[in-house]
C-alpha atoms as a PDB file:
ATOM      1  CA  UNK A   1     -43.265  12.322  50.431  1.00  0.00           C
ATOM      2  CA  UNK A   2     -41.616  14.122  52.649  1.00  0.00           C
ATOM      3  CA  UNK A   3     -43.682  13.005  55.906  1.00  0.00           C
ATOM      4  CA  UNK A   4     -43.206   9.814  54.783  1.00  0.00           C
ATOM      5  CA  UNK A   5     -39.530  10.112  55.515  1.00  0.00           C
ATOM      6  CA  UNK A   6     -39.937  12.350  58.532  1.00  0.00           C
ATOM      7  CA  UNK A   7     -42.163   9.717  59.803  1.00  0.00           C
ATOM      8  CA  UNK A   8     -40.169   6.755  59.277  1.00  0.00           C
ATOM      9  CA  UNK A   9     -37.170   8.445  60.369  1.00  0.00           C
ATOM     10  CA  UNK A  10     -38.270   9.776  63.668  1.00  0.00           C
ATOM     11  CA  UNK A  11     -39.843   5.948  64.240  1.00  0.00           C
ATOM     12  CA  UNK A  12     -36.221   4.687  63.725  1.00  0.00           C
ATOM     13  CA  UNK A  13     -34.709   7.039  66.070  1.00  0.00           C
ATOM     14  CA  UNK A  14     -37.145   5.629  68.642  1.00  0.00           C
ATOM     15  CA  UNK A  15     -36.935   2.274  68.338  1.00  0.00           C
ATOM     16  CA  UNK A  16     -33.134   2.094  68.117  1.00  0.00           C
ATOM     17  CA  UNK A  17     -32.317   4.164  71.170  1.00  0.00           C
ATOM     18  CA  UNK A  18     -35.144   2.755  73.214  1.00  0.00           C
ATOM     19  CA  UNK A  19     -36.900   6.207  73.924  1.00  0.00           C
ATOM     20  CA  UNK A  20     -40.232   5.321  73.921  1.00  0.00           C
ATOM     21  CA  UNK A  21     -42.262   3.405  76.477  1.00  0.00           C
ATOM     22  CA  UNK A  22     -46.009   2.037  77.655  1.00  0.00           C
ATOM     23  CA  UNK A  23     -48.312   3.713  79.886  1.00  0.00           C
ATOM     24  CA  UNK A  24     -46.886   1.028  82.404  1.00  0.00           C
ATOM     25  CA  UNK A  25     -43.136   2.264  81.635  1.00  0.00           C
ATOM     26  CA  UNK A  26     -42.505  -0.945  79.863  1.00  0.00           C
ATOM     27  CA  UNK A  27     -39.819  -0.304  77.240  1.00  0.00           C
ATOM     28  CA  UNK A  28     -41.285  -0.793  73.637  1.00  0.00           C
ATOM     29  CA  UNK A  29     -38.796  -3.204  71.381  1.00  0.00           C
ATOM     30  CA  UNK A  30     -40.931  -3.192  68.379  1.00  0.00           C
ATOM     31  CA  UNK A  31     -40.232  -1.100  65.100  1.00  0.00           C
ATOM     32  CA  UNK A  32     -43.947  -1.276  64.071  1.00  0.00           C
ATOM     33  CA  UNK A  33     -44.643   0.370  67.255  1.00  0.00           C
ATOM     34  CA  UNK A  34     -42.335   3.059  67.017  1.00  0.00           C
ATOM     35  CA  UNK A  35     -43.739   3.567  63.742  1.00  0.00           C
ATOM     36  CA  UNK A  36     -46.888   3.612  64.679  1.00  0.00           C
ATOM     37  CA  UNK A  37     -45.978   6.073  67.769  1.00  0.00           C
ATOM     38  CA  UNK A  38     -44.396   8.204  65.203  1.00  0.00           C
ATOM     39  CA  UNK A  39     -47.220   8.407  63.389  1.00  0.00           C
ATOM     40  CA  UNK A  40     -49.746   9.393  65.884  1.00  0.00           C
ATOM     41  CA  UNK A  41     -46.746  11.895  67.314  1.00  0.00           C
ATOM     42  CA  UNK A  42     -46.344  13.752  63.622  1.00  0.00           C
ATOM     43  CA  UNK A  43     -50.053  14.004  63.167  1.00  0.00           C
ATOM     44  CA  UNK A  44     -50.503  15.437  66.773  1.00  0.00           C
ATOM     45  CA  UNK A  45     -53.582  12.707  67.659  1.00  0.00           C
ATOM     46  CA  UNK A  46     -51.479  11.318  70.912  1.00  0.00           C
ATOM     47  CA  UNK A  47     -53.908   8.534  71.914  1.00  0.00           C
ATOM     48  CA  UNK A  48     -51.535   7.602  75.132  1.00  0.00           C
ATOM     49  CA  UNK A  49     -50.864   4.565  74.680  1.00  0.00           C
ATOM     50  CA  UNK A  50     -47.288   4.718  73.959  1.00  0.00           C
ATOM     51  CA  UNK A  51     -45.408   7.876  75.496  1.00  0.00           C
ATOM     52  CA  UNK A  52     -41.796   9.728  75.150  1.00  0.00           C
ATOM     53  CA  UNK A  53     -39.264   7.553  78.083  1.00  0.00           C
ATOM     54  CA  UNK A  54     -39.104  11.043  81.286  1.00  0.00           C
ATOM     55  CA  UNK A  55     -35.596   9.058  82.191  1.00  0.00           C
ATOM     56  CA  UNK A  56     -34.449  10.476  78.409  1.00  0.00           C
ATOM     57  CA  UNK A  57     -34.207  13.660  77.601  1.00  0.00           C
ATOM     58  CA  UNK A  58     -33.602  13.074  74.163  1.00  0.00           C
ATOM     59  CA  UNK A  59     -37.044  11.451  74.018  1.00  0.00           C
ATOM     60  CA  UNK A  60     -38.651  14.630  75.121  1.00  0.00           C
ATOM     61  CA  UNK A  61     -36.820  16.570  72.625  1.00  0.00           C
ATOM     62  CA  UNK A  62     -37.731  14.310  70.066  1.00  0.00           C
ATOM     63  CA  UNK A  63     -41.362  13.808  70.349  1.00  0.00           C
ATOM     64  CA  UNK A  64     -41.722  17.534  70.823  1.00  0.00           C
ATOM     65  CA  UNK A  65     -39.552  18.162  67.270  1.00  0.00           C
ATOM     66  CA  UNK A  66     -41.924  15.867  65.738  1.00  0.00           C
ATOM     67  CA  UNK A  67     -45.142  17.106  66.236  1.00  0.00           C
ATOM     68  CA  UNK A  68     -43.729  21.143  65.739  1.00  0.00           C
ATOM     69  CA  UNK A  69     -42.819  19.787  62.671  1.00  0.00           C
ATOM     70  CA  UNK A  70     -46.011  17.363  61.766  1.00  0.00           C
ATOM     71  CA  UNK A  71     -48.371  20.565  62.479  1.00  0.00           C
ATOM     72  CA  UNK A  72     -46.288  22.862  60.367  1.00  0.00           C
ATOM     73  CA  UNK A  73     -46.063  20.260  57.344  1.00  0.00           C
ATOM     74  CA  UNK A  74     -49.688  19.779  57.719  1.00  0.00           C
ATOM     75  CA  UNK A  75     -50.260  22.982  57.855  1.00  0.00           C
ATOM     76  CA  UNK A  76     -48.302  23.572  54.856  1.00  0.00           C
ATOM     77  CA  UNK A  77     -50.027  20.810  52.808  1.00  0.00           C
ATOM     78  CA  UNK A  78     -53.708  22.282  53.937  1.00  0.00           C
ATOM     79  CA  UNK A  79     -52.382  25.826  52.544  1.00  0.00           C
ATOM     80  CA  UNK A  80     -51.232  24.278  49.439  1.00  0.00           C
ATOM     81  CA  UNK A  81     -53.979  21.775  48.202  1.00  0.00           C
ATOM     82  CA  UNK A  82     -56.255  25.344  49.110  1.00  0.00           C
ATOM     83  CA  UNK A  83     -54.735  27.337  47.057  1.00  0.00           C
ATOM     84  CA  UNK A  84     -55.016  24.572  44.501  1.00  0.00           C
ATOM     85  CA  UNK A  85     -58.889  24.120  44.764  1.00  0.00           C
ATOM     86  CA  UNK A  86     -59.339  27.588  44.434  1.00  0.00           C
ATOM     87  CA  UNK A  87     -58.127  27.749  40.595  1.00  0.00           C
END
């Protein structure tokens, strides 16, 4: 649940200040595509086709919070459904 919200919250962030952009620098104006760059950013997979605007420094910030925090909750969830299976 909590990704969920991490997810869709980051993707907000980047699509209404603008911080993320194509591979050709084009600015990206589409919520589905900031979700789906939000995505790929919390579950660390980066394909590069989308990437963090280098003329923000928020966006830098940003993307790098997200994926510290996407490995860590991952992380946490892997630990946790373990520790399950091994009852």
């Amino acid at each position: 649940m909590w990704a969920f919200l991490f997810v869709f919250g980051y993707a907000t962030a980047y699509d209404r200040y603008d911080l993320i952009v194509t591979q050709n620098g084009a600015p990206v104006n589409s919520f589905v595509d900031a979700l789906y760059f939000s995505t790929l950013t919390f579950t660390t997979l980066g394909l590069g086709d989308f990437k963090p605007d280098p003329t923000v420094q928020l966006a830098r910030v940003l993307v790098t919070s997200q994926a510290a925090l996407g490995a860590i909750l991952i992380a946490i969830f892997v630990f946790v459904l373990g520790r399950r299976a091994a009852r």
